[in-house]
C-alpha atoms as a PDB file:
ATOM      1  CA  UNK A   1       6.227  -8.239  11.542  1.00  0.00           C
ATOM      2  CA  UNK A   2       4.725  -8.843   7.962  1.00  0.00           C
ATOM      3  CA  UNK A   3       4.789  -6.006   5.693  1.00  0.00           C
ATOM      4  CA  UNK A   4       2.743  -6.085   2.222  1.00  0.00           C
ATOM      5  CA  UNK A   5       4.451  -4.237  -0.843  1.00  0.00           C
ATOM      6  CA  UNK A   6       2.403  -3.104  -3.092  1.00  0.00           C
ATOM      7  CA  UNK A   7       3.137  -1.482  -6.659  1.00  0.00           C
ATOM      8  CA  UNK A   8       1.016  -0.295  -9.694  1.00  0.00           C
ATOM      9  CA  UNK A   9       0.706   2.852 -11.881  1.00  0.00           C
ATOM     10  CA  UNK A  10      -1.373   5.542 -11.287  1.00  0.00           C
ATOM     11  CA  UNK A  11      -2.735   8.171 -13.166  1.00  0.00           C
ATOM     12  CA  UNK A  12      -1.694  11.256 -11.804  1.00  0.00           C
ATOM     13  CA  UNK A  13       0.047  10.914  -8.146  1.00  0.00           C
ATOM     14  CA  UNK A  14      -1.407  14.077  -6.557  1.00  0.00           C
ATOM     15  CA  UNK A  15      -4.742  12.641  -7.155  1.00  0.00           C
ATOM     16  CA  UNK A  16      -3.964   9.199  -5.845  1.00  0.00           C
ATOM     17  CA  UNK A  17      -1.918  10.503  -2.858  1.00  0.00           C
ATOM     18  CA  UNK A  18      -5.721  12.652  -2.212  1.00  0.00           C
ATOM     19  CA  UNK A  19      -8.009   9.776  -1.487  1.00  0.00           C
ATOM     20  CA  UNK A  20      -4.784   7.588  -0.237  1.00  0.00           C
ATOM     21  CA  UNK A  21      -4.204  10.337   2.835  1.00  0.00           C
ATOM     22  CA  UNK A  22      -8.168  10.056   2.869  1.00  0.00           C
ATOM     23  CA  UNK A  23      -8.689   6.545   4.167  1.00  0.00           C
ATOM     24  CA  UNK A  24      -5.141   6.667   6.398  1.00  0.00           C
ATOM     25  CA  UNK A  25      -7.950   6.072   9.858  1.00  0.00           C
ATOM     26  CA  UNK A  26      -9.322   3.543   7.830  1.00  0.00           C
ATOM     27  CA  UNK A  27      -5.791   1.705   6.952  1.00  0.00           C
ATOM     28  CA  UNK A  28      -5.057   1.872  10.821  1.00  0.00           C
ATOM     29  CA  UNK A  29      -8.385   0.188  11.713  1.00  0.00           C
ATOM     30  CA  UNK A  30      -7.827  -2.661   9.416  1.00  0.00           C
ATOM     31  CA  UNK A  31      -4.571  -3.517  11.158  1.00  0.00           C
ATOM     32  CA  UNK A  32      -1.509  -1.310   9.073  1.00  0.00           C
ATOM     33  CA  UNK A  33       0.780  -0.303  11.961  1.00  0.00           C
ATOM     34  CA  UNK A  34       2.822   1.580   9.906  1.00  0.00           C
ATOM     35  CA  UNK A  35       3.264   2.362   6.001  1.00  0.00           C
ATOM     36  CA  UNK A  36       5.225   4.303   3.151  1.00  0.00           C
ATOM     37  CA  UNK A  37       5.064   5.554   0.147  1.00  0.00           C
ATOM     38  CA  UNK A  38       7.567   5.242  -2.818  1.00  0.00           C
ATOM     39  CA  UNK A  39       7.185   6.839  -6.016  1.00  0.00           C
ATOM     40  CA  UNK A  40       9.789   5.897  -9.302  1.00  0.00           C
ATOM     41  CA  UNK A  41      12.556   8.458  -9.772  1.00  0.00           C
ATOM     42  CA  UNK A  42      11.643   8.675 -13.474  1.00  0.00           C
ATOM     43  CA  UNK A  43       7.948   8.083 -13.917  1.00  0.00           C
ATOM     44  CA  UNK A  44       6.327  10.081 -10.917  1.00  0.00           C
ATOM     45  CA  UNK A  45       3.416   7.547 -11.535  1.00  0.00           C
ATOM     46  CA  UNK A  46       4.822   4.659 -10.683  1.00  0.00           C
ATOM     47  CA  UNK A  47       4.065   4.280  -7.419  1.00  0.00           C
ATOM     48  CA  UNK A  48       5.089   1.227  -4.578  1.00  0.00           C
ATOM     49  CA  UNK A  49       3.676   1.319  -1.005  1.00  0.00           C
ATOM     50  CA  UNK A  50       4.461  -0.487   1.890  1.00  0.00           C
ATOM     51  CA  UNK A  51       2.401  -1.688   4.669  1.00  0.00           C
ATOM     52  CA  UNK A  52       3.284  -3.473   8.409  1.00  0.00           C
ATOM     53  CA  UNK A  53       0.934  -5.898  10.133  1.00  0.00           C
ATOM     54  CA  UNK A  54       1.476  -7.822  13.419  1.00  0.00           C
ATOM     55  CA  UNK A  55       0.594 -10.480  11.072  1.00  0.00           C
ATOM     56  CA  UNK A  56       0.042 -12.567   7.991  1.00  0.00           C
ATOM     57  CA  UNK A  57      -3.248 -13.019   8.734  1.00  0.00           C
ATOM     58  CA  UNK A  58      -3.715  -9.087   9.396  1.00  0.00           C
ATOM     59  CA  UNK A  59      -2.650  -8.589   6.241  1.00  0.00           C
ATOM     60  CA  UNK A  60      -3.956 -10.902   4.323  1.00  0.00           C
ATOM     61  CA  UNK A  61      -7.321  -9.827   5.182  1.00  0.00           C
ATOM     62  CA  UNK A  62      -6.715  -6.178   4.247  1.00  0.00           C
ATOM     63  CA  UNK A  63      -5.218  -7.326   0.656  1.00  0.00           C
ATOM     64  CA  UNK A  64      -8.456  -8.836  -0.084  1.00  0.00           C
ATOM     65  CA  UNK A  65     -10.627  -6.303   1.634  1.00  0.00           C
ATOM     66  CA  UNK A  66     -13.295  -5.323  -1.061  1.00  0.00           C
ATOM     67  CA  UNK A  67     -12.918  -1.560   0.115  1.00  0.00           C
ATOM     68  CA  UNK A  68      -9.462  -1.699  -0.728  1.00  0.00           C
ATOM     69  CA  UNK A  69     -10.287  -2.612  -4.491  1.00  0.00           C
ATOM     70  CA  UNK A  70     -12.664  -0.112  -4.849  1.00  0.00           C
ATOM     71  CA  UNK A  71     -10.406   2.234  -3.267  1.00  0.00           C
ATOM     72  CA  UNK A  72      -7.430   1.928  -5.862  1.00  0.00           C
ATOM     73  CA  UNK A  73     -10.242   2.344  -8.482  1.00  0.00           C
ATOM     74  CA  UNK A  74     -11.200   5.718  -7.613  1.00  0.00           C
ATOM     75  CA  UNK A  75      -7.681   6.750  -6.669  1.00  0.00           C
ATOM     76  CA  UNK A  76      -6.698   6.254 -10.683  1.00  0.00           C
ATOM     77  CA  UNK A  77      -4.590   2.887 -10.413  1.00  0.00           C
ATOM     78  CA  UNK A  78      -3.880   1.640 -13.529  1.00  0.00           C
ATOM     79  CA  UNK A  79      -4.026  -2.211 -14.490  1.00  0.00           C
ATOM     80  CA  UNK A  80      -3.676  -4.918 -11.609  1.00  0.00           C
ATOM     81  CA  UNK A  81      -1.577  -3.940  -8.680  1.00  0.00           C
ATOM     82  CA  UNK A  82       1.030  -6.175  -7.723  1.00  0.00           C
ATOM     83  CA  UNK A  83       1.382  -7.466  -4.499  1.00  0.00           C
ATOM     84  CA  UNK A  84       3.785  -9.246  -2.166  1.00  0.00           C
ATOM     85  CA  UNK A  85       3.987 -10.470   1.422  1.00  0.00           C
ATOM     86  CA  UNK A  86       7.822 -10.325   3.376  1.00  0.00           C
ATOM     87  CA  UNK A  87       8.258 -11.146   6.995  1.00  0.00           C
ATOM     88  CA  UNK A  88      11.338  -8.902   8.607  1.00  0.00           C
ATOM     89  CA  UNK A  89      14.148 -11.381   8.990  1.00  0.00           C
ATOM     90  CA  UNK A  90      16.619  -8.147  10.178  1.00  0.00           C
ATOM     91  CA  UNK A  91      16.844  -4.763  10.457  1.00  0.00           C
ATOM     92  CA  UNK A  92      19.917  -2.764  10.314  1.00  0.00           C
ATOM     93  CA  UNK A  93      20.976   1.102  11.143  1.00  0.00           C
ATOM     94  CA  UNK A  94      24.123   2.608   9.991  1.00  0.00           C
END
């Protein structure tokens, strides 16, 4: 599994989460297999998001999907998102 973390200011979060809810079919059909949402204990705007793919390739293709850009435009996201790939190495439950 690859997940893609994802972090930038936004600005207001109610708005943002709006339109992010809004293209959730859209996420799934461009391979996200599951996601969350984090927002900064201090600055409510401050947002990170995660997001699983099957693959690198998977998600590699929805980072760079022009939709997506426009998307954080209209949400409100503030200045260049930053964004990083991880492969799960382990998993544990306490």
């Amino acid at each position: 599994m690859v997940t893609l973390f994802v972090t930038h200011s936004v600005r207001d979060f109610d708005a943002w989460k709006q339109i992010y809810d809004e293209i959730g079919e859209a996420r799934k059909n461009m391979g996200v297999t599951g996601a969350a949402v984090y927002r900064d204990t201090t600055d409510h705007n401050k947002v990170t998001i995660t997001h699983q793919f099957h693959n690198i390739e998977a998600a590699l293709a929805f980072a760079n999907m022009d939709e997506l850009k426009e998307g954080m435009m209209k949400a409100g996201v503030e200045g260049k998102p930053e964004m990083w790939f991880t492969e799960e190495v382990e998993r544990t439950a306490h």
